[in-house]
Each structure stands twice: as structure tokens, then as C-alpha cells.
N, C-alpha and C. Protein backbone atom coordinates (compact mmCIF):
# COMPACT_ATOMS: atom_id res chain seq x y z
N UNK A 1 0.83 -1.18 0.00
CA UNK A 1 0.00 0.00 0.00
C UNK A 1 0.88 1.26 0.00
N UNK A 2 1.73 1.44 0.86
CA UNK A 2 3.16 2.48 0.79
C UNK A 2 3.36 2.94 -0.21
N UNK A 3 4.02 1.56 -1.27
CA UNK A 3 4.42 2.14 -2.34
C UNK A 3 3.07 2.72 -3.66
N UNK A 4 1.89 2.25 -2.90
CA UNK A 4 0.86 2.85 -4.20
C UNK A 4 0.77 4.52 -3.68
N UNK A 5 0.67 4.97 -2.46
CA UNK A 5 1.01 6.02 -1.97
C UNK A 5 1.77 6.49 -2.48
N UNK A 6 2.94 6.16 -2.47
CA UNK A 6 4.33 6.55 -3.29
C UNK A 6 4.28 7.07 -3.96
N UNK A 7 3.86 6.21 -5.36
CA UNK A 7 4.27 6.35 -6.64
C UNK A 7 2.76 6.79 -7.33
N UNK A 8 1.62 7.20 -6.32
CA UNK A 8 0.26 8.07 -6.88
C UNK A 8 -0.14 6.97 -7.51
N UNK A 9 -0.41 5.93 -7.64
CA UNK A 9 -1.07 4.86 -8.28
C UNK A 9 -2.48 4.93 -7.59
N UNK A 10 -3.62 5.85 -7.80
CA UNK A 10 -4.90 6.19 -6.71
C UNK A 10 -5.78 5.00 -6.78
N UNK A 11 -6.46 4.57 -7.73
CA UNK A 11 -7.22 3.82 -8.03
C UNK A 11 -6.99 2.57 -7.29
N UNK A 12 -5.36 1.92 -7.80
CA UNK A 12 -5.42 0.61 -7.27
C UNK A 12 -5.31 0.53 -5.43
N UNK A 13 -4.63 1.74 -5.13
CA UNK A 13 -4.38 2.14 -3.85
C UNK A 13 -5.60 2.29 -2.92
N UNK A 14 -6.48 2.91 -3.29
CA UNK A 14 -7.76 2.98 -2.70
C UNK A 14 -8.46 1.86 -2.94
N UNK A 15 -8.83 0.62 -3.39
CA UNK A 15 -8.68 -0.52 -3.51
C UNK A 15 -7.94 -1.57 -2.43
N UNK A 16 -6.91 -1.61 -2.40
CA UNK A 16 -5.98 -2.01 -1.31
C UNK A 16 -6.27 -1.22 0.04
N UNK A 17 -6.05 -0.17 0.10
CA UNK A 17 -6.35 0.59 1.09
C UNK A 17 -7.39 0.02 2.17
N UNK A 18 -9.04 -0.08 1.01
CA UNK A 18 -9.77 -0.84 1.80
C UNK A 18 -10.04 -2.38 2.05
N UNK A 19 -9.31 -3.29 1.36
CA UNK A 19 -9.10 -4.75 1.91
C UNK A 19 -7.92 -4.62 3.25
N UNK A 20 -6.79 -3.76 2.95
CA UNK A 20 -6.40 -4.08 4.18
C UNK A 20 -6.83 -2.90 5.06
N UNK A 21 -7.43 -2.23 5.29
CA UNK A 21 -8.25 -1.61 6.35
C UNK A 21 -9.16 -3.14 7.35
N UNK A 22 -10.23 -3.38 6.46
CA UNK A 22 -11.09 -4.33 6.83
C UNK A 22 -10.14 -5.54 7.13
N UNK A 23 -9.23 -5.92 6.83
CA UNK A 23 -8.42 -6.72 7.53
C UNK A 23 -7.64 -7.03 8.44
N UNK A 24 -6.96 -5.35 8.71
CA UNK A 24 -6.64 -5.11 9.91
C UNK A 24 -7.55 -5.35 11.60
N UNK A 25 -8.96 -4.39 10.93
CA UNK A 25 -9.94 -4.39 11.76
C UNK A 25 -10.84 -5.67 12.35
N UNK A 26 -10.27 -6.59 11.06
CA UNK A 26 -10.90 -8.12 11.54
C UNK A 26 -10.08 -9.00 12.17
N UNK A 27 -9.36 -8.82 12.47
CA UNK A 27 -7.93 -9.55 13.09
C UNK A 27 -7.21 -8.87 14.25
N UNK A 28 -7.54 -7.43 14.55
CA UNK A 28 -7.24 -6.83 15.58
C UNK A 28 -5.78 -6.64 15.53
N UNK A 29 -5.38 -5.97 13.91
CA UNK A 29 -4.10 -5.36 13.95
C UNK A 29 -3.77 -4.19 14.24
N UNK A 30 -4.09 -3.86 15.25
CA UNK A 30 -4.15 -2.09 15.63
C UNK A 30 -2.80 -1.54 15.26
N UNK A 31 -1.51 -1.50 15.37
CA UNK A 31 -0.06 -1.23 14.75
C UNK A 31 -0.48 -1.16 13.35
N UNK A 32 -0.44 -2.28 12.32
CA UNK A 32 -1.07 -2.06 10.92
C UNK A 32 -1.80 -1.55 10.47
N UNK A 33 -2.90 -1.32 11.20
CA UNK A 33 -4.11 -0.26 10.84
C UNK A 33 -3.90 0.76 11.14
N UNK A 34 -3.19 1.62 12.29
CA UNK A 34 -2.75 2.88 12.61
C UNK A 34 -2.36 3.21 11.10
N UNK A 35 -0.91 2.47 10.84
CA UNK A 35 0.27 2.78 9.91
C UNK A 35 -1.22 2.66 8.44
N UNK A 36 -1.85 1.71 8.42
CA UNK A 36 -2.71 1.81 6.64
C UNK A 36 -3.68 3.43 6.89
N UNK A 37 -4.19 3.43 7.98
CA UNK A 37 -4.96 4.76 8.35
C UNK A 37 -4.17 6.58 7.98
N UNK A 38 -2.81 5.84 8.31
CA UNK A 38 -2.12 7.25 8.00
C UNK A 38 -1.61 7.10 7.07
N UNK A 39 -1.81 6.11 5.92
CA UNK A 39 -1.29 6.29 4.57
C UNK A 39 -2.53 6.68 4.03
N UNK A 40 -4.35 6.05 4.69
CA UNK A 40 -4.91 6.77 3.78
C UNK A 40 -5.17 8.21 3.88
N UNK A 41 -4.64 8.69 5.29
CA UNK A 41 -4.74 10.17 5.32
C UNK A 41 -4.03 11.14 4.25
N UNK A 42 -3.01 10.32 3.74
CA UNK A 42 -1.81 11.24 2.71
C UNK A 42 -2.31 10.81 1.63
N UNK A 43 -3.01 9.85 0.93
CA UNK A 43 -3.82 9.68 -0.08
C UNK A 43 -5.09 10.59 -0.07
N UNK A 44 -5.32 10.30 0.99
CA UNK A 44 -6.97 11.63 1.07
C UNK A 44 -6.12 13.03 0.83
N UNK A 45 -4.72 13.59 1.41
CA UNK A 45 -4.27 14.54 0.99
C UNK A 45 -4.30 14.60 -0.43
N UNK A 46 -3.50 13.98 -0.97
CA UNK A 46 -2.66 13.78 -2.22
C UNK A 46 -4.40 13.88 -3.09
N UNK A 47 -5.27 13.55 -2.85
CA UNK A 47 -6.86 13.97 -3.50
C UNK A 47 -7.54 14.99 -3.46
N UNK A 48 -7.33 16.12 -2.61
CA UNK A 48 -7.39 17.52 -2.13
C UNK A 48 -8.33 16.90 -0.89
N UNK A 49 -8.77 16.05 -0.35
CA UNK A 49 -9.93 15.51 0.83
C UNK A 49 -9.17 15.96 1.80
N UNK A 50 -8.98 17.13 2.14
CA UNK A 50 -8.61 17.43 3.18
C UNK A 50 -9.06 17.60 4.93
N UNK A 51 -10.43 17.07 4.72
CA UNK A 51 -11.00 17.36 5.95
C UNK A 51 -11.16 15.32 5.99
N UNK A 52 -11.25 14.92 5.30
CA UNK A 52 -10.89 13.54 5.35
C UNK A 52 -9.52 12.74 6.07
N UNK A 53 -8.62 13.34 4.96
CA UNK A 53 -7.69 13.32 5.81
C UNK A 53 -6.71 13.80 6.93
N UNK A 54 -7.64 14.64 7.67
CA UNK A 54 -7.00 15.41 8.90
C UNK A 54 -8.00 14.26 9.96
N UNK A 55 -8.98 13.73 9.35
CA UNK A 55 -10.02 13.03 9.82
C UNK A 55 -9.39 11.76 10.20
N UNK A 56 -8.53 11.14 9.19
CA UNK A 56 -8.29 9.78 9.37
C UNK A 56 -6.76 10.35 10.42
N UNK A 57 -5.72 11.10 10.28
CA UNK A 57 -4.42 11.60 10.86
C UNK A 57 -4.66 11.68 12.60
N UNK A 58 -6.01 12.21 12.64
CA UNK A 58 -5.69 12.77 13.80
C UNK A 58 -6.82 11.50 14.93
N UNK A 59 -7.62 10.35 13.72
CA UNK A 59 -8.23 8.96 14.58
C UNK A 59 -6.65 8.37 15.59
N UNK A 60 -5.41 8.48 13.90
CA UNK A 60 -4.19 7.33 14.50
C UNK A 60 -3.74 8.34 15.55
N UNK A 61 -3.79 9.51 15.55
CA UNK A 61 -2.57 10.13 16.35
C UNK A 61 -3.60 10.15 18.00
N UNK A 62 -5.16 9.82 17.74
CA UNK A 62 -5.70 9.92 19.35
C UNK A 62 -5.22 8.69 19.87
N UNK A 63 -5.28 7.77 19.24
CA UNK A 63 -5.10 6.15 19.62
C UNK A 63 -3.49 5.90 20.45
N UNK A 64 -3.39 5.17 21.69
CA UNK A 64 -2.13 4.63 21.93
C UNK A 64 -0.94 4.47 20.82
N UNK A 65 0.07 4.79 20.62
CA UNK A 65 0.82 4.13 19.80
C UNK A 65 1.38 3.18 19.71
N UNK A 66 1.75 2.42 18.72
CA UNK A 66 1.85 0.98 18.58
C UNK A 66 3.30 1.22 17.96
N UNK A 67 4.67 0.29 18.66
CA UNK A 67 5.75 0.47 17.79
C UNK A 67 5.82 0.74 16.21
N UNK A 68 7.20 1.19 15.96
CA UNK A 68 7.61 1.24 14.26
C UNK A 68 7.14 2.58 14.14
N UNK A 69 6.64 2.51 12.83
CA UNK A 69 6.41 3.44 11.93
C UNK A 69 4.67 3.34 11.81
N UNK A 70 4.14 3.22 12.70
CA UNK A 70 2.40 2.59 12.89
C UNK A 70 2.23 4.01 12.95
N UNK A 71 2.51 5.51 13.63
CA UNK A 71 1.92 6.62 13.47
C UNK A 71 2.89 8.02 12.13
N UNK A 72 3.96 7.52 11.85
CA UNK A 72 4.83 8.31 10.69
C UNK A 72 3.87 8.99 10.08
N UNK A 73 3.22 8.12 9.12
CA UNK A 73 2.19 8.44 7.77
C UNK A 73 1.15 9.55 8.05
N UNK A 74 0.90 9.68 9.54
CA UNK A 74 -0.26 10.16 9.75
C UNK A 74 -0.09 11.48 10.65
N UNK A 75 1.21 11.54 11.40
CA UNK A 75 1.83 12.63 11.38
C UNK A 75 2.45 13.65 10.40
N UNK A 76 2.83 12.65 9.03
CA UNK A 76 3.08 13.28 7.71
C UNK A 76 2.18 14.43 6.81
N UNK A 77 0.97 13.39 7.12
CA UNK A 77 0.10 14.20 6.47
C UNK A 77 -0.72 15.10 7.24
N UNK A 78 -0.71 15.35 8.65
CA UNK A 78 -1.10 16.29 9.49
C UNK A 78 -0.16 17.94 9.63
N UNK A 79 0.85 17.21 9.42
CA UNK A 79 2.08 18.27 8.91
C UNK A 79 1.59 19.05 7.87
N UNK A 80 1.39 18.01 6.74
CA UNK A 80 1.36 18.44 5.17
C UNK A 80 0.33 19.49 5.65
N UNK A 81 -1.18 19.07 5.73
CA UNK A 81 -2.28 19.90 5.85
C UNK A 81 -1.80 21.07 6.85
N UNK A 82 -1.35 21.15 8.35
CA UNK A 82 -0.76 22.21 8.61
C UNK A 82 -0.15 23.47 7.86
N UNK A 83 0.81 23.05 7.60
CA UNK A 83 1.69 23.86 6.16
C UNK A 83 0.52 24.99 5.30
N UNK A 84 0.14 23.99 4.82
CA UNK A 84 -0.94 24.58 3.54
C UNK A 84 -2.17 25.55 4.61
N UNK A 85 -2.70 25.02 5.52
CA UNK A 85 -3.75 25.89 6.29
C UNK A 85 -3.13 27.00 7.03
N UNK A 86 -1.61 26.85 7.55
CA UNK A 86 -0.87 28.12 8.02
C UNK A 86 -1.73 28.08 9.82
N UNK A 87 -1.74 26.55 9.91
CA UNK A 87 -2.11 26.51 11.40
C UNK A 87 -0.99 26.68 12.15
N UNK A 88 -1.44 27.18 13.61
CA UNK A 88 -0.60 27.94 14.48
C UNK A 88 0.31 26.36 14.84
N UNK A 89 -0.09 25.53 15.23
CA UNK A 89 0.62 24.28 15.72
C UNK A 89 1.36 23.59 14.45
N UNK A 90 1.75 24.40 13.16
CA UNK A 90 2.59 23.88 12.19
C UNK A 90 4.33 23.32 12.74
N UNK A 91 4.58 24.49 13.65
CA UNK A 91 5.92 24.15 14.02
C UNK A 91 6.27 23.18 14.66
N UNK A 92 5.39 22.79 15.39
CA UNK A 92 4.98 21.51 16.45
C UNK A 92 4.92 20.11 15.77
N UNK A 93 3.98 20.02 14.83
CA UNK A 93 3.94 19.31 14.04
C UNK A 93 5.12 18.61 12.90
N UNK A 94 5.43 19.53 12.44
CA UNK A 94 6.84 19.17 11.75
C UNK A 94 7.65 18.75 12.53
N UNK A 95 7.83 19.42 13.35
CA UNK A 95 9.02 18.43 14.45
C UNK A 95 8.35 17.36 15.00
N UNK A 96 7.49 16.65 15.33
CA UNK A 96 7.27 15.94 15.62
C UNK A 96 7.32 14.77 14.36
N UNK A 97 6.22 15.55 13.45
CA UNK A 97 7.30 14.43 12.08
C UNK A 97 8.40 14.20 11.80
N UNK A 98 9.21 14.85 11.76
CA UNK A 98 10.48 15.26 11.49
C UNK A 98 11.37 13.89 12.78
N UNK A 99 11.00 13.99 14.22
CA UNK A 99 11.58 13.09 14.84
C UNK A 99 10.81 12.00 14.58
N UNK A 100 9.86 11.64 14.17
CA UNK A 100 9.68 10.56 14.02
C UNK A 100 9.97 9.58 12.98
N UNK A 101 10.00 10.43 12.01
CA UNK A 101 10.68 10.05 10.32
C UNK A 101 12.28 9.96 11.17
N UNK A 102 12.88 10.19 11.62
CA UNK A 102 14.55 10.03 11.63
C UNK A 102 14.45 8.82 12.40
N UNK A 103 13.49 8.89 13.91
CA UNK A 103 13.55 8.01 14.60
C UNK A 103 13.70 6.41 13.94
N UNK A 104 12.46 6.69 13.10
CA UNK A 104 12.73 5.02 12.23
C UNK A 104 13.33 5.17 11.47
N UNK A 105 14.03 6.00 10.65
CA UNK A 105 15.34 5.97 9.73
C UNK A 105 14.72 5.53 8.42
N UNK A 106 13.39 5.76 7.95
CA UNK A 106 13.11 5.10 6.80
C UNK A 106 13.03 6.33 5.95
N UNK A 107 14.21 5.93 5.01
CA UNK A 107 14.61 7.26 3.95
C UNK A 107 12.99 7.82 3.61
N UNK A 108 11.96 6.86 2.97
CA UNK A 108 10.63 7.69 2.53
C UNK A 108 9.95 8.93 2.86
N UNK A 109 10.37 7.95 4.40
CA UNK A 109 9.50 9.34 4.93
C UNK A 109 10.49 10.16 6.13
N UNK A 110 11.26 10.01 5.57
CA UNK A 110 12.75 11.32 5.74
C UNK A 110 12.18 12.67 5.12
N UNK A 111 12.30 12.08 3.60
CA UNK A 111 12.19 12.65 2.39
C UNK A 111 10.86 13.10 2.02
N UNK A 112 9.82 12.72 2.56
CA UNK A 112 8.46 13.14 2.81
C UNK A 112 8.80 14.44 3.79
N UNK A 113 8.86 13.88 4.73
CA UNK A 113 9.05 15.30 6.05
C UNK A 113 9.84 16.41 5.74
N UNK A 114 11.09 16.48 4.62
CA UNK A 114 11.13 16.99 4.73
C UNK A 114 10.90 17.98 3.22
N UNK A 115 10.36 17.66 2.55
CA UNK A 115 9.46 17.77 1.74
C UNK A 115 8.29 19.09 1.87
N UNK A 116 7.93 18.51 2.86
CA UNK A 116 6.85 19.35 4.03
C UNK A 116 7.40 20.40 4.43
N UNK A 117 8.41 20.32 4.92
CA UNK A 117 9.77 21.38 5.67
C UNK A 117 9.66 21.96 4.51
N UNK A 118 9.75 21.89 3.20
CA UNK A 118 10.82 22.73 2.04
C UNK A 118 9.63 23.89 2.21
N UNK A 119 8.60 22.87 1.51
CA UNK A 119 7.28 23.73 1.47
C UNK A 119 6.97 24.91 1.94
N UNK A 120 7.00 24.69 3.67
CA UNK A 120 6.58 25.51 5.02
C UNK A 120 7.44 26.51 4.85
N UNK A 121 8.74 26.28 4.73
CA UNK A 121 9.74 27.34 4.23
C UNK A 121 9.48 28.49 3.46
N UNK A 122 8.63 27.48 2.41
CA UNK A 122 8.81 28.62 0.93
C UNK A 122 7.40 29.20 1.14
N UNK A 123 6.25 28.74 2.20
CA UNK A 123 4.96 29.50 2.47
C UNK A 123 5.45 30.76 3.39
N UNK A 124 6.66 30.66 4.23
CA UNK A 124 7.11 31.22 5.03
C UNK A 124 7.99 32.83 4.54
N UNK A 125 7.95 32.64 3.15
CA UNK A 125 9.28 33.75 2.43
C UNK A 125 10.55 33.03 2.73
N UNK A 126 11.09 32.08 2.98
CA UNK A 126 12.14 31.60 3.29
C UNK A 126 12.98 30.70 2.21
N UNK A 127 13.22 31.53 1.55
CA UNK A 127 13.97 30.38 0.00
C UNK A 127 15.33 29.91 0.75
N UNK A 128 16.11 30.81 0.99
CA UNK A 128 17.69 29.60 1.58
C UNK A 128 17.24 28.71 2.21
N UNK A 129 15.66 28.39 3.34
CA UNK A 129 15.35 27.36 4.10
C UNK A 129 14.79 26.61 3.28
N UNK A 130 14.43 26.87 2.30
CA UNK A 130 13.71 25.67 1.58
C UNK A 130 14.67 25.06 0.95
N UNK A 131 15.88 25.82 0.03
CA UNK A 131 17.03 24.72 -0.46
C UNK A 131 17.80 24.46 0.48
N UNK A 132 17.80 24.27 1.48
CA UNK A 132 18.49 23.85 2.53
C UNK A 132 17.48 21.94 3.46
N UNK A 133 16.56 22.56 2.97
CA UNK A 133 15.64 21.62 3.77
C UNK A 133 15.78 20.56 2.22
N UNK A 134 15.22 21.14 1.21
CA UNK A 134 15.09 20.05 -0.06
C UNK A 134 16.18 19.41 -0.26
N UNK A 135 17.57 20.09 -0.07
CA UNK A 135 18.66 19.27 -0.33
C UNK A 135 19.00 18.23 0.22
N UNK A 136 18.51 18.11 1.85
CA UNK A 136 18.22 16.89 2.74
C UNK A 136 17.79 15.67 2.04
N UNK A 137 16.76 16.07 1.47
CA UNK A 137 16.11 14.79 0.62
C UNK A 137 16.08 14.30 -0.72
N UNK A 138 16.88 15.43 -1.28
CA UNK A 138 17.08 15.32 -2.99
C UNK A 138 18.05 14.18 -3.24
N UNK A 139 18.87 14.55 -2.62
CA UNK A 139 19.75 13.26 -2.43
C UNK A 139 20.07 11.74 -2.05
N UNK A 140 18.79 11.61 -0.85
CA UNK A 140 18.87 10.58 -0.84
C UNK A 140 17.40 9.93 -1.43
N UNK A 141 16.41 10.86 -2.20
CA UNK A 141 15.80 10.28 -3.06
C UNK A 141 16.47 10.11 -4.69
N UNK A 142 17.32 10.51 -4.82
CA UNK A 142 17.94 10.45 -6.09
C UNK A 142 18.70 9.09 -5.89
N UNK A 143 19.44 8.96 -5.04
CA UNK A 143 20.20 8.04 -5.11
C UNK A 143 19.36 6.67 -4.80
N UNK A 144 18.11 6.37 -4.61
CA UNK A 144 17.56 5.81 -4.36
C UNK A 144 16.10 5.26 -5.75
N UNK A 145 16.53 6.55 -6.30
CA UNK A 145 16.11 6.27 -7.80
C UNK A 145 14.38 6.49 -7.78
N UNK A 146 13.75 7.54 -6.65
CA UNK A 146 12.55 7.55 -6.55
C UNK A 146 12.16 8.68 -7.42
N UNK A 147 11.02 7.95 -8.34
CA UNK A 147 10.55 9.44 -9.53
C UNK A 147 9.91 10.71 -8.42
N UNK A 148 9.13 10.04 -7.60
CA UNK A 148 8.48 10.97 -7.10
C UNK A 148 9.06 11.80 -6.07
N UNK A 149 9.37 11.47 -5.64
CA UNK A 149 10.27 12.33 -4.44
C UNK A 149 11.37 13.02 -4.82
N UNK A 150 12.08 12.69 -5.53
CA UNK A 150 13.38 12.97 -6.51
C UNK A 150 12.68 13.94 -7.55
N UNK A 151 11.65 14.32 -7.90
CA UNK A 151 11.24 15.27 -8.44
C UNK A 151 10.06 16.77 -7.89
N UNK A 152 10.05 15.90 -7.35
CA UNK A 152 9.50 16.88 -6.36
C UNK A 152 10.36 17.96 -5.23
N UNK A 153 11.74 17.40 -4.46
CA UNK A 153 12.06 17.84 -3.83
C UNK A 153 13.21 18.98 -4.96
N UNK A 154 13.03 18.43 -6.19
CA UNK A 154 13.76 18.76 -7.24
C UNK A 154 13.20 20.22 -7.49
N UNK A 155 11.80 19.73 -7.51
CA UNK A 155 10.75 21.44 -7.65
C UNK A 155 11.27 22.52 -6.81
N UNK A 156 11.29 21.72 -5.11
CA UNK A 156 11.15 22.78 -4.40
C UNK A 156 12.77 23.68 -4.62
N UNK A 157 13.91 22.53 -4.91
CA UNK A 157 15.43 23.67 -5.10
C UNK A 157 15.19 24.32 -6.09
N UNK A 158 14.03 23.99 -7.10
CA UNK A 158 14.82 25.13 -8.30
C UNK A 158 14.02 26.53 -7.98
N UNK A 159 12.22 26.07 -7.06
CA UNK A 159 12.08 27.22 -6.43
C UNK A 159 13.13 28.34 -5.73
N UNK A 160 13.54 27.41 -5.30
CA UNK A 160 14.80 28.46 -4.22
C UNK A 160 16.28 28.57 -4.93
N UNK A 161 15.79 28.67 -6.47
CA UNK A 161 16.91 29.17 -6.85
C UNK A 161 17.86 28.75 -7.62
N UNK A 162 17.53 27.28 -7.16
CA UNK A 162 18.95 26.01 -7.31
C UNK A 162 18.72 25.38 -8.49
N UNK A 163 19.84 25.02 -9.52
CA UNK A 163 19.42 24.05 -10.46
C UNK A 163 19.97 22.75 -10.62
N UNK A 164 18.92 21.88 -9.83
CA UNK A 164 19.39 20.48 -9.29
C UNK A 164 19.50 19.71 -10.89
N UNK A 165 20.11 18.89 -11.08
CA UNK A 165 19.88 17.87 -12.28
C UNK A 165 18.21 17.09 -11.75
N UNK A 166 17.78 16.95 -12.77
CA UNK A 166 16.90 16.30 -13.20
C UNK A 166 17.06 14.83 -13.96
N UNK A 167 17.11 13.88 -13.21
CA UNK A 167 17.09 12.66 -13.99
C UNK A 167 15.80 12.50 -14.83
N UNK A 168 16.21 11.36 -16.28
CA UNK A 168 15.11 11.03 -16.93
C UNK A 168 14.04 10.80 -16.34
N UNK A 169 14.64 9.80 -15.33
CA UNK A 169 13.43 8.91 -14.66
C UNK A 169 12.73 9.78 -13.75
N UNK A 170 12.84 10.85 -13.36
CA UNK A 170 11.86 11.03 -12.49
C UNK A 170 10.55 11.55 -13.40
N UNK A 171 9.26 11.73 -12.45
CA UNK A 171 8.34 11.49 -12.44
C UNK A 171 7.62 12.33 -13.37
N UNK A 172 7.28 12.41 -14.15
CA UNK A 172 6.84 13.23 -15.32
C UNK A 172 6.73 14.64 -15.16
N UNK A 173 5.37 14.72 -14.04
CA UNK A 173 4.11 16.11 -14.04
C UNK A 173 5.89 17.01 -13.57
N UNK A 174 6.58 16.09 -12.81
CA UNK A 174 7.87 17.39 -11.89
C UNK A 174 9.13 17.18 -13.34
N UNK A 175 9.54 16.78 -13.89
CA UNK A 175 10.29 16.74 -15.06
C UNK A 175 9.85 18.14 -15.88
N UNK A 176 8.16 17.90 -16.16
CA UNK A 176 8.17 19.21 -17.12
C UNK A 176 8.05 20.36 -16.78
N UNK A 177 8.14 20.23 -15.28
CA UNK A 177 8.19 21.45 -14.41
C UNK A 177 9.34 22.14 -14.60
């Protein structure tokens, strides 16, 4: 499901999304369902459903937490929506993504968070903070060969100025950007 998140694959993702939702919930995987709940919150982002997904972000973030990466996704996209609404608890939020993405060390959502960061930056008037924050993740989504992230964080340096290489492979809509 991650990687349909990932790589914007909506259709089949929302599909999956809800077999393993209902599967989680029938088996009493509360850790797995946190973590599928806050991927569908960044899919409900990634759809403009924004009151959806502050809806599903902030079910995982009331709930106990369950080791791993079971609340990342859903702090991600509570961030994201922060950012964009210019809520007062944005700063809060990012850092809390921000330690929690390092905490588990999973490049994705490194590179997600700080993604979010570049953003907040550049809503902020802050271009050196945004190529400073994007460069965090340009790199190790490049080297990792991700279209989407690797083009995207690609957007936010050339916003601020910078002219990162652009591999073939990344992701189209940010290529012809």
C-alpha cells in the first residue's frame, strides 16, 4: 500500500487501502491499521480531501501508539495539511514528524518530512530554508532512484533558486516542471 502512496497509483491504492483496512480491523491489527490509516490520510491529501484526511491523521494520532512506523504516515500528512492551512501548531507538528521520520530511519518518509519542511519554508518567504531543507532529501531520493520524491524535492530547489539535475526517470508532471 506504501508504495501505491508513493508512486500516486490512486485507483489501485484505494482498492488495497480498503481490503487491508477491513483486515486489519478483523484480526485486531491495531499497529497495521494505525500505519494503513495514516497512509490513507496522505492519499486523502494527495486527492485535495482534506478534511478527510486530517479526519483519518488525527483517529491514529488519538489512539495509543503501537511500535515502528504505525503513526509516521499520519503525522506526515497532518504536517502536510498544517503547512498549507498556516495553522498555528505547524511548528509543532513538523518536528514531531520530522523526529519521528529520523527516529525510524526510513529514507521515505525522511524525504516526505522533509518535503513538508521545504514547502513551510517557501509558504514562510524563506527560499535559503527551503534549499536547505530540499537538499536533505534530494539526495537521498535520487540516489535511491525515486521518480516521485526525486522530483519533487527537485521542484522545491529550483524554487529556491537552485538548479538540481533532473534525472530522466523522475516522475513526469515534476520533469516538465
Amino acid at each position: 500500500v506504501f508504495i501505491g502512496v508513493e508512486f500516486r497509483d490512486y485507483r489501485q491504492t484505494r482498492l488495497d487501502l480498503d481490503r487491508s483496512l477491513a483486515f486489519t480491523q478483523a484480526n485486531d491489527l491495531v499497529g497495521y491499521g494505525q500505519y494503513l490509516l495514516g497512509l490513507r490520510a496522505c492519499w486523502r491529501l494527495d486527492q485535495g480531501e482534506w478534511t478527510a484526511a486530517e479526519r483519518d491523521a488525527r483517529h491514529v494520532l488519538d489512539q495509543p501508539e503501537q511500535p515502528g512506523v504505525s503513526v509516521a504516515p499520519a503525522l506526515y500528512a497532518l504536517a502536510r495539511l498544517h503547512v498549507r492551512r498556516a495553522d498555528e501548531s505547524v511548528v509543532d507538528t513538523l518536528a514531531s514528524a520530522t523526529d519521528k521520520a529520523r527516529a525510524n530511519g526510513v529514507w521515505q518518509l525522511i524525504a516526505m518530512v522533509v518535503a513538508a519542511r521545504a514547502e513551510h519554508a517557501w509558504l514562510a518567504g524563506e527560499p535559503d530554508q527551503v534549499a536547505v531543507e530540499a537538499a536533505l532529501g534530494y539526495e537521498l531520493a535520487k540516489r535511491a532512484r525515486h521518480p516521485w520524491l526525486t522530483g519533487e524535492l527537485a521542484w522545491w530547489l529550483r524554487r529556491a533558486g537552485k538548479d538540481p539535475e533532473v534525472p530522466v526517470w523522475t516522475a513526469e508532471p515534476y520533469r516538465l516542471m
